[in-house]
Protein backbone atom coordinates (compact mmCIF):
# COMPACT_ATOMS: atom_id res chain seq x y z
CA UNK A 1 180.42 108.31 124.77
CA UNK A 2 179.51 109.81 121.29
CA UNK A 3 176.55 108.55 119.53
CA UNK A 4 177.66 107.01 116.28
CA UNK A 5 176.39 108.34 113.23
CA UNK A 6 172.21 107.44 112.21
CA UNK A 7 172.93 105.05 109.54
CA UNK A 8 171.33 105.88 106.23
CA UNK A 9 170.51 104.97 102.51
CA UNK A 10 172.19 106.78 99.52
CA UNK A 11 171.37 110.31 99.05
CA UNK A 12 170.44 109.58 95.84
CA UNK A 13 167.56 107.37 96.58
CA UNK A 14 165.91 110.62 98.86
CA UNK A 15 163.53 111.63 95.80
CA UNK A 16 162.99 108.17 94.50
CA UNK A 17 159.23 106.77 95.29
CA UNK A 18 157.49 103.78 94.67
CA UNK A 19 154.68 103.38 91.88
CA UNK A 20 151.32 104.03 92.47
CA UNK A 21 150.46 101.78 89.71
CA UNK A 22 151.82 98.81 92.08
CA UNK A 23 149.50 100.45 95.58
CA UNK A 24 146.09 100.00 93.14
CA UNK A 25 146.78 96.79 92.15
CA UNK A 26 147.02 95.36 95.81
CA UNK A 27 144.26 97.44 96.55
CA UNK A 28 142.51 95.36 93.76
CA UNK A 29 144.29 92.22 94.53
CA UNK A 30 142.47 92.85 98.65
CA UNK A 31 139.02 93.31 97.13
CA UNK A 32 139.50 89.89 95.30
CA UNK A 33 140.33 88.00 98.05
CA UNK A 34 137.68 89.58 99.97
CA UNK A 35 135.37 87.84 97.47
CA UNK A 36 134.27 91.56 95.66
CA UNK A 37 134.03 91.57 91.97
CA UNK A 38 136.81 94.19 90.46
CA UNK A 39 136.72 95.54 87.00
CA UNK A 40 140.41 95.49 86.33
CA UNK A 41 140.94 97.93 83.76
CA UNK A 42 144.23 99.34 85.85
CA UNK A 43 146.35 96.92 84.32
CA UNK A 44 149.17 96.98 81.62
CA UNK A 45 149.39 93.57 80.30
CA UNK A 46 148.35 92.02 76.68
CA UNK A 47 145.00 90.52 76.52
CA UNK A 48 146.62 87.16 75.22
CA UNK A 49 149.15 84.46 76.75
CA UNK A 50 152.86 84.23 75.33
CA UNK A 51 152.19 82.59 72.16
CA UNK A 52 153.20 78.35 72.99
CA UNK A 53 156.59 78.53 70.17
CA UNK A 54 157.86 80.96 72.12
CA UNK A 55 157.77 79.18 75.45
CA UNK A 56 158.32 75.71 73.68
CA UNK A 57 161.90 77.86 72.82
CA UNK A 58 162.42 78.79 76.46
CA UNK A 59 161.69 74.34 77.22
CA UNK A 60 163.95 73.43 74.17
CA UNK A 61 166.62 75.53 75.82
CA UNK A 62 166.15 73.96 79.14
CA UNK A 63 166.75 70.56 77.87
CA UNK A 64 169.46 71.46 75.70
CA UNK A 65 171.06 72.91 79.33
CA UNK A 66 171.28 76.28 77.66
CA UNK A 67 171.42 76.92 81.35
CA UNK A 68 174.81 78.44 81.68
CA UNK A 69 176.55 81.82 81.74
CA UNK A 70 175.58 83.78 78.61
CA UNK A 71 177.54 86.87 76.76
CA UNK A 72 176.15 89.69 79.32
CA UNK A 73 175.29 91.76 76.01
CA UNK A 74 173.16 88.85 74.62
CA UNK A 75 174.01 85.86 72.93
CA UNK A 76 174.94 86.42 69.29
CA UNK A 77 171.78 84.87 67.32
CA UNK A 78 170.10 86.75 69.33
CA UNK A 79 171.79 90.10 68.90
CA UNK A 80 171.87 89.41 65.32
CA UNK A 81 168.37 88.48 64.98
CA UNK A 82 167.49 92.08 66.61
CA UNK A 83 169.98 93.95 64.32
CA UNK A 84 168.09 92.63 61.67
CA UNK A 85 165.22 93.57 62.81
CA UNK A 86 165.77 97.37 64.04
CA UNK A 87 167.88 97.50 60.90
CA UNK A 88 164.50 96.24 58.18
CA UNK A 89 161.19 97.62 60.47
CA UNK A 90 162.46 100.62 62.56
CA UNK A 91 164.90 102.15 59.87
CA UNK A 92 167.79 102.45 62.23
CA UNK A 93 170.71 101.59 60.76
CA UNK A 94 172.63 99.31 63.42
CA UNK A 95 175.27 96.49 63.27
CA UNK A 96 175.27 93.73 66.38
CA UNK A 97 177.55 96.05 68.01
CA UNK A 98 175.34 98.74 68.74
CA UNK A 99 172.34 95.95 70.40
CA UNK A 100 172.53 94.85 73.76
CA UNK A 101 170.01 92.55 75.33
CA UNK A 102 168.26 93.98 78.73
CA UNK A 103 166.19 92.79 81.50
CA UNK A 104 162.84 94.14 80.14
CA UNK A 105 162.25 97.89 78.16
CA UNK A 106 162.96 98.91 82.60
CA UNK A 107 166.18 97.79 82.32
CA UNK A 108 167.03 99.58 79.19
CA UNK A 109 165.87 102.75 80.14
CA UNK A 110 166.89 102.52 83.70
CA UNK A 111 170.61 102.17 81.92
CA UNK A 112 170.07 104.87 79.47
CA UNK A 113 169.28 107.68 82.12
CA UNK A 114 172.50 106.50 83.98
CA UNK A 115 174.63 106.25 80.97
CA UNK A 116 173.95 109.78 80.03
CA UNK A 117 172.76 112.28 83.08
CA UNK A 118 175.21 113.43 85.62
CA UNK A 119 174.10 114.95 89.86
CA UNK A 120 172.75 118.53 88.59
CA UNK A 121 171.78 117.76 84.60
CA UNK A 122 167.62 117.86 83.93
CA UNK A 123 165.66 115.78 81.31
CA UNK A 124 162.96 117.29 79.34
CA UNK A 125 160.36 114.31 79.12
CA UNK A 126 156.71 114.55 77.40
CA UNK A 127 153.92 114.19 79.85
CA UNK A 128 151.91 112.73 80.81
CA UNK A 129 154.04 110.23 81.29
CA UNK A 130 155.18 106.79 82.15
CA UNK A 131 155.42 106.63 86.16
CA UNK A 132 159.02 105.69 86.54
CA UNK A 133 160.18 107.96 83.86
CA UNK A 134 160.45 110.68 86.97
CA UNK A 135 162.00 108.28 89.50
CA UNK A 136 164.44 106.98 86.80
CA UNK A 137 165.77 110.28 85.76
CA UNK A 138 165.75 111.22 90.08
CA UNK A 139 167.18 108.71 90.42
CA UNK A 140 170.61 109.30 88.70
CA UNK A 141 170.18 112.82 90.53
CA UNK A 142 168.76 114.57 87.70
CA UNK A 143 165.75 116.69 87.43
CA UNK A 144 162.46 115.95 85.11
CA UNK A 145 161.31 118.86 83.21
CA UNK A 146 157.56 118.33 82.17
CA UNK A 147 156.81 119.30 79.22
CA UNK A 148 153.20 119.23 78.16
CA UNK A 149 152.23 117.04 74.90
CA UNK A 150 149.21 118.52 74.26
CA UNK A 151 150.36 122.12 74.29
CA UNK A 152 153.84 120.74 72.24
CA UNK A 153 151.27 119.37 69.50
CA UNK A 154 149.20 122.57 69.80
CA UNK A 155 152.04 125.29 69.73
CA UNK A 156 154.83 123.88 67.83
CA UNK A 157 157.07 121.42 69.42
CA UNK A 158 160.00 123.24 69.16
CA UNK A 159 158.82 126.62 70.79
CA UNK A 160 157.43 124.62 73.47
CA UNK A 161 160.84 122.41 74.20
CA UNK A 162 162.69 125.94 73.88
CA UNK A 163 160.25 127.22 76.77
CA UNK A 164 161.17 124.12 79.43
CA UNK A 165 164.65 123.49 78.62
CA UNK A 166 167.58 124.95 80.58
CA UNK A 167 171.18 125.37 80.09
CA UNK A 168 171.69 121.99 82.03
CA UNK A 169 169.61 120.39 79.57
CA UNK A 170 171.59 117.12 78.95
CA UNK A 171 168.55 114.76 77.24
CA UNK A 172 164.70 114.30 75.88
CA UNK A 173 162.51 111.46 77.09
CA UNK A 174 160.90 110.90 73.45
CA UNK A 175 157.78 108.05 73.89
CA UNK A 176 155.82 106.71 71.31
CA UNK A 177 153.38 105.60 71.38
CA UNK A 178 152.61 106.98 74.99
CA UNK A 179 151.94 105.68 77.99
CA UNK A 180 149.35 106.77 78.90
CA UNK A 181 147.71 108.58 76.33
CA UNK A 182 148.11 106.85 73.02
CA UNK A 183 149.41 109.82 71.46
CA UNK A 184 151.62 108.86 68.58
CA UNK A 185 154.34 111.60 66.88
CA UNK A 186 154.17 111.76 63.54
CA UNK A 187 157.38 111.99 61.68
CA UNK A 188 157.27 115.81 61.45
CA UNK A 189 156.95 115.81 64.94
CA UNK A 190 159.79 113.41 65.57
CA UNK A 191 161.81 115.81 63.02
CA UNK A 192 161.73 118.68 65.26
CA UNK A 193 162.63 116.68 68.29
CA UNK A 194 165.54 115.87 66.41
CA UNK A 195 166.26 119.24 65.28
CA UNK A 196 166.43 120.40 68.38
CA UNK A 197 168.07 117.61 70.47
CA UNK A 198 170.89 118.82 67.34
CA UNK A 199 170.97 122.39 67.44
CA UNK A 200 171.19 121.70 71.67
CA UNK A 201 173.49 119.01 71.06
CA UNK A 202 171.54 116.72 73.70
CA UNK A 203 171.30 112.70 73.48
CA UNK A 204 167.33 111.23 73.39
CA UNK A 205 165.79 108.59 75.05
CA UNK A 206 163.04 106.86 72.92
CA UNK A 207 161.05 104.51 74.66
CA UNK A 208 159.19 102.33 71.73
CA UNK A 209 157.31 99.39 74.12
CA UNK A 210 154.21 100.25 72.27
CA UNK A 211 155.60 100.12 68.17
CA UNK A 212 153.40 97.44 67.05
CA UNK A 213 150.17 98.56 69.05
CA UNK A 214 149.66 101.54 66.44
CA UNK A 215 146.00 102.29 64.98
CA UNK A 216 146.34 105.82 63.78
CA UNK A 217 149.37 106.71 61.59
CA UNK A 218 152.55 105.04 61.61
CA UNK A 219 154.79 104.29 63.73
CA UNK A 220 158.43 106.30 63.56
CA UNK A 221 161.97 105.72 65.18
CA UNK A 222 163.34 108.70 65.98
CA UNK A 223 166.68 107.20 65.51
CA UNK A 224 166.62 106.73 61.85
CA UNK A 225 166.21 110.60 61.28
CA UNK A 226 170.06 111.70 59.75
CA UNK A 227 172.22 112.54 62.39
CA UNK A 228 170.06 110.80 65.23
CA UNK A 229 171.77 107.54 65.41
CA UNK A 230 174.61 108.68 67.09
CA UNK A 231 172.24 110.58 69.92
CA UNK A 232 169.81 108.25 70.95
CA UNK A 233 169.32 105.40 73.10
CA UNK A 234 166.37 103.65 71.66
CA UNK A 235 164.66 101.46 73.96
CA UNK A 236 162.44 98.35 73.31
CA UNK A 237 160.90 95.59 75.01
CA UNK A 238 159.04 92.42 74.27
CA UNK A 239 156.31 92.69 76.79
CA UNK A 240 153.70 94.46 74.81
CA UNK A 241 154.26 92.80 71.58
CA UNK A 242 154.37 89.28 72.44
CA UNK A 243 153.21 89.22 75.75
CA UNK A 244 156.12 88.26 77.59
CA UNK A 245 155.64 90.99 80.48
CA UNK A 246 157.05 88.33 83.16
CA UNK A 247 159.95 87.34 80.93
CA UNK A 248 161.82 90.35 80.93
CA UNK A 249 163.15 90.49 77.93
CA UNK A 250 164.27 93.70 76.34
CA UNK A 251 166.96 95.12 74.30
CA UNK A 252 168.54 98.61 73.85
CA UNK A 253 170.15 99.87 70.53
CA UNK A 254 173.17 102.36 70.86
CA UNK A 255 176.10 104.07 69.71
CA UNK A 256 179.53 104.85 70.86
CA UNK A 257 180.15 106.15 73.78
CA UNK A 258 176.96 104.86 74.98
CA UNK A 259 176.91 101.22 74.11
CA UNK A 260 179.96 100.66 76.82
CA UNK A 261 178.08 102.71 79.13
CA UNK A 262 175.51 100.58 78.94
CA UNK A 263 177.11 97.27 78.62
CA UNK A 264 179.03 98.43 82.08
CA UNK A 265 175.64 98.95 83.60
CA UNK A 266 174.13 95.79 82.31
CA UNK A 267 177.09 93.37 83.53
CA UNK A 268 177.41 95.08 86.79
CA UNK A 269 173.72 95.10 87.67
CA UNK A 270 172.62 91.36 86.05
CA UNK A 271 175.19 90.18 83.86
CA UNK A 272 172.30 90.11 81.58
CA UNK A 273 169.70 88.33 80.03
CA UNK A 274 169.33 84.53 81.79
CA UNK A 275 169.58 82.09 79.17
CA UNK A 276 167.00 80.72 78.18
CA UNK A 277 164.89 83.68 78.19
CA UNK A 278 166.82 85.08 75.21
CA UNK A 279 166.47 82.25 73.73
CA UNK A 280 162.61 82.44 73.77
CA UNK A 281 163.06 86.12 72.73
CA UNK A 282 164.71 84.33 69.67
CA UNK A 283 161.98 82.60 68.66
CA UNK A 284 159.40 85.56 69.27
CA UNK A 285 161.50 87.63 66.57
CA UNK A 286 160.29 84.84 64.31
CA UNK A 287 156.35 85.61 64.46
CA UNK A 288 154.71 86.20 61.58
CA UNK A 289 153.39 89.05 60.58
CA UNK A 290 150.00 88.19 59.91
CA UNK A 291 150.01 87.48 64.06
CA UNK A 292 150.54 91.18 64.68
CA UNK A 293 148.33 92.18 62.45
CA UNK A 294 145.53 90.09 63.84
CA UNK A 295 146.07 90.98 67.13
CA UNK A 296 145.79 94.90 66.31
CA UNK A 297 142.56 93.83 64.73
CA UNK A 298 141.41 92.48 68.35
CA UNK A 299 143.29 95.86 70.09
CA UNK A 300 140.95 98.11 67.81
CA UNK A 301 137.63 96.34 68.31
CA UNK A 302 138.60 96.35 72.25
CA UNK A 303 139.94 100.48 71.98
CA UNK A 304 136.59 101.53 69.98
CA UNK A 305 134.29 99.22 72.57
CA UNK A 306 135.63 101.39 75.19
CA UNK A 307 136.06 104.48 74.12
CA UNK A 308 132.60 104.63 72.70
CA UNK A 309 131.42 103.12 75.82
CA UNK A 310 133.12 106.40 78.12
CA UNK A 311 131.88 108.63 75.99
CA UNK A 312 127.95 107.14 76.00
CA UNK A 313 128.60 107.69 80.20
CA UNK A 314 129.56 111.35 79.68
CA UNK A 315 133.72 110.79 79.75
CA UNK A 316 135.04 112.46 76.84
CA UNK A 317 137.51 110.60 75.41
CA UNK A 318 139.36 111.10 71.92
CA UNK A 319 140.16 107.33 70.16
CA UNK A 320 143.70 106.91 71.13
CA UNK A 321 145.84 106.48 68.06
CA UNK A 322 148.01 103.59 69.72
CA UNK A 323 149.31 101.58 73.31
CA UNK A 324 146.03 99.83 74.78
CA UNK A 325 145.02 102.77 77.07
CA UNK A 326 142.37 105.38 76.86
CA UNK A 327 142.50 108.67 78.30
CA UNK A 328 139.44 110.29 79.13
CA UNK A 329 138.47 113.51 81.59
CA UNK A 330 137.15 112.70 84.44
CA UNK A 331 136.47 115.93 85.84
CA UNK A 332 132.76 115.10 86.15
CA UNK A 333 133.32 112.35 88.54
CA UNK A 334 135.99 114.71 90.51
CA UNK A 335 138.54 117.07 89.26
CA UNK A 336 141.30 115.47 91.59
CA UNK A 337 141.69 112.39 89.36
CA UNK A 338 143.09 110.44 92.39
CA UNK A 339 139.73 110.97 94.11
CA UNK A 340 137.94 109.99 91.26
CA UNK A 341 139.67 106.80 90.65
CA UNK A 342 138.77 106.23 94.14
CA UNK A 343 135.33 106.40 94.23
CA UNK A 344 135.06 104.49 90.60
CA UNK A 345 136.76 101.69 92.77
CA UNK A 346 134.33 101.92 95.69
CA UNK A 347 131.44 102.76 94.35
CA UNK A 348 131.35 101.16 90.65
CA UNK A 349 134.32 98.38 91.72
CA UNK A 350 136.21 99.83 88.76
CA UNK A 351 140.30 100.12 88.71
CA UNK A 352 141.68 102.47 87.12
CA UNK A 353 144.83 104.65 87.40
CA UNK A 354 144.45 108.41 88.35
CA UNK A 355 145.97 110.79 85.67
CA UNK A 356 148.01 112.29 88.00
CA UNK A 357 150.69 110.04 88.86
CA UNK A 358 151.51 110.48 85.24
CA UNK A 359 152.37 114.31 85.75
CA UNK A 360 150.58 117.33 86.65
CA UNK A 361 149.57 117.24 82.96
CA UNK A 362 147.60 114.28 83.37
CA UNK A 363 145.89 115.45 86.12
CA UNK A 364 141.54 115.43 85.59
CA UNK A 365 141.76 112.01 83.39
CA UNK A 366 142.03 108.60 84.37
CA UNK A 367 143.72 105.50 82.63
CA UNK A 368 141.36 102.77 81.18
CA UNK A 369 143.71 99.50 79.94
CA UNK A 370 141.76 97.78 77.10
CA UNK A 371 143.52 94.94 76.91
CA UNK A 372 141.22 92.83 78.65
CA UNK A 373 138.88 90.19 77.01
CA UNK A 374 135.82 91.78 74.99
CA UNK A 375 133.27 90.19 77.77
CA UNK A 376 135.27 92.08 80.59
CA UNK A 377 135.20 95.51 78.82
CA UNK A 378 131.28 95.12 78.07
CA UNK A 379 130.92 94.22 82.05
CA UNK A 380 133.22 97.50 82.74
CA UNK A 381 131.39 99.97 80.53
CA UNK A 382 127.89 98.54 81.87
CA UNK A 383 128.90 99.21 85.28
CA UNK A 384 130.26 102.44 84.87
CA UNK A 385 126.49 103.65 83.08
CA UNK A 386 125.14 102.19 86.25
CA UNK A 387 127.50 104.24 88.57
CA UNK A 388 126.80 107.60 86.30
CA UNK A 389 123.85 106.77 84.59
CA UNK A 390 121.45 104.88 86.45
């Protein structure tokens, strides 16, 4: 009798992995319960809670049984709200029908990449970069092309994008401020990006979780360049700003042919948003902006305590100019940075994330999260000048 064929998953799930990020935290996550103290600066999450209106908004809509079926795009106060918004502080000029509520920034960009790459296309993305960036774009059976930041910043962004692209070209992954460097694109920057993604007629992919955690320059949509509107998918979330990380709430602005695209993916994927977490997005949209501002103040006291505090133990590391990470090269702990994040966990019970699951690129550095409470960072950067100079 003939064997029946070995069952198997999608061939389009063959190159997609699983985040390292998520292996060190339950590494961490063992140590704890094994009673060891862990200096968690592996992490991605706001050094605050969600702020209590914005949860009161999610209770309100509980007892008002704002429990049902919602508009898979997003309920309209809420999709108006965000117009407004992307419309007054990011430039881009939107009406409600080019927002669509997601579940989380992941969501959003996870939609994008499958909205606009076809089996065969390639993506140039900026790395380092965020760790599912690769596995998004593999994932829709594309190909990431890495294309260094530093050496972009250093050379001329254009001649370095001409260098990695290839006639199957189809988009840019455009970040800032990055994950995990900090680096923020200034507008001229963001100029030639568009320039380019025009003269190569290609769509872009800006990923803006980090726009209100900037301490160097300003922040800059790429979308409200001339011309760019109508080629990007800008992606946002409200994790970082209002620390809503287990939420998920997100939204993505877009215009024709992409916004049906993306509403197709949204409604056959989650039918969107629940219910009452939009409506706590709602509120968050209302925070003023004297909050924001006062929390940067508490990002930059944390980014300086730490930065000066790697470079004191011998890790040189330039102030990142936004995101809550810092950078630094590790080479003289080990050059492999996974190694070296290993032995700052054993040895000095420090997490951290090696630079190379962020690209080849990122390879000799590790990633320090500063968004930690000031007490926590001291502890950190006192145990790390034990481990290297004791």
């Amino acid at each position: 009798m003939a064997h029946a064929p070995e069952l198997r998953i999608a061939h389009r799930l063959d190159e997609v992995g699983f985040s390292d990020i998520v292996q060190i935290r339950n590494k961490v996550m063992a140590l704890r319960t094994s009673g060891q103290k862990v200096h968690a600066l592996h992490g991605g999450e706001p050094y605050f809670e969600t702020p209590d209106a914005i949860k009161y908004a999610a209770i309100e809509a509980l007892v008002r049984n704002q429990t049902h079926y919602a508009p898979s795009s997003g309920i309209a106060p809420l999709r108006e709200a965000l117009a407004a918004k992307v419309n007054a502080t990011n430039r881009i000029p939107v009406t409600v029908d080019h927002i669509i509520a997601t579940v989380g920034g992941s969501q959003a960009l996870y939609a994008a990449f499958q909205s606009v790459l076809d089996p065969g296309d390639d993506a140039l993305v900026f790395s380092p970069y965020w760790t599912p960036i690769g596995d998004l774009v593999r994932g829709a059976q594309a190909r990431p092309l890495l294309v260094p930041t530093s050496s972009a910043r250093r050379n001329g962004i254009t001649a370095t994008l001409e260098q990695f692209s290839t006639p199957q070209t189809r988009a840019i992954y455009y970040n800032t401020p990055q994950n995990p460097s900090g680096v923020v694109f200034t507008r001229a920057e963001a100029e030639e990006v568009a320039a380019f993604a025009q003269a190569r007629n290609l769509v872009v992919i800006a990923d803006e979780a980090y726009e209100d955690l900037v301490y160097d320059g300003q922040h800059f949509s790429i979308a409200s360049l001339p011309g760019m509107a109508e080629r990007t998918i800008t992606c946002f979330t409200f994790s970082k700003s209002f620390a809503m990380t287990g939420w998920r709430g997100g939204y993505a602005v877009a215009q024709e042919p992409f916004m049906t695209a993306l509403r197709k993916i949204v409604l056959y994927s989650t039918n969107g948003v629940p219910t009452p977490v939009q409506f706590a997005m709602l509120a968050a949209l209302e925070t003023p902006e004297s909050e924001h501002a006062a929390r940067l103040v508490e990002y930059r006291k944390r980014r300086d305590l730490l930065v000066a505090g790697l470079n004191a133990a011998g890790l040189v590391c330039d102030p990142p100019a936004g995101a809550f990470y810092a950078f630094p090269n590790v080479e003289s702990i080990h050059r492999i940075s996974k190694t070296a994040a290993e032995i700052l966990l054993d040895k000095a019970h420090i997490a951290t994330i090696p630079g190379s699951v962020f690209g080849a690129q990122g390879e000799g550095h590790l990633r320090f999260g500063y968004a930690l409470p000031i007490p926590e960072i001291e502890a950190a950067v006192e145990a790390l000048h034990r481990f290297l100079k004791p």
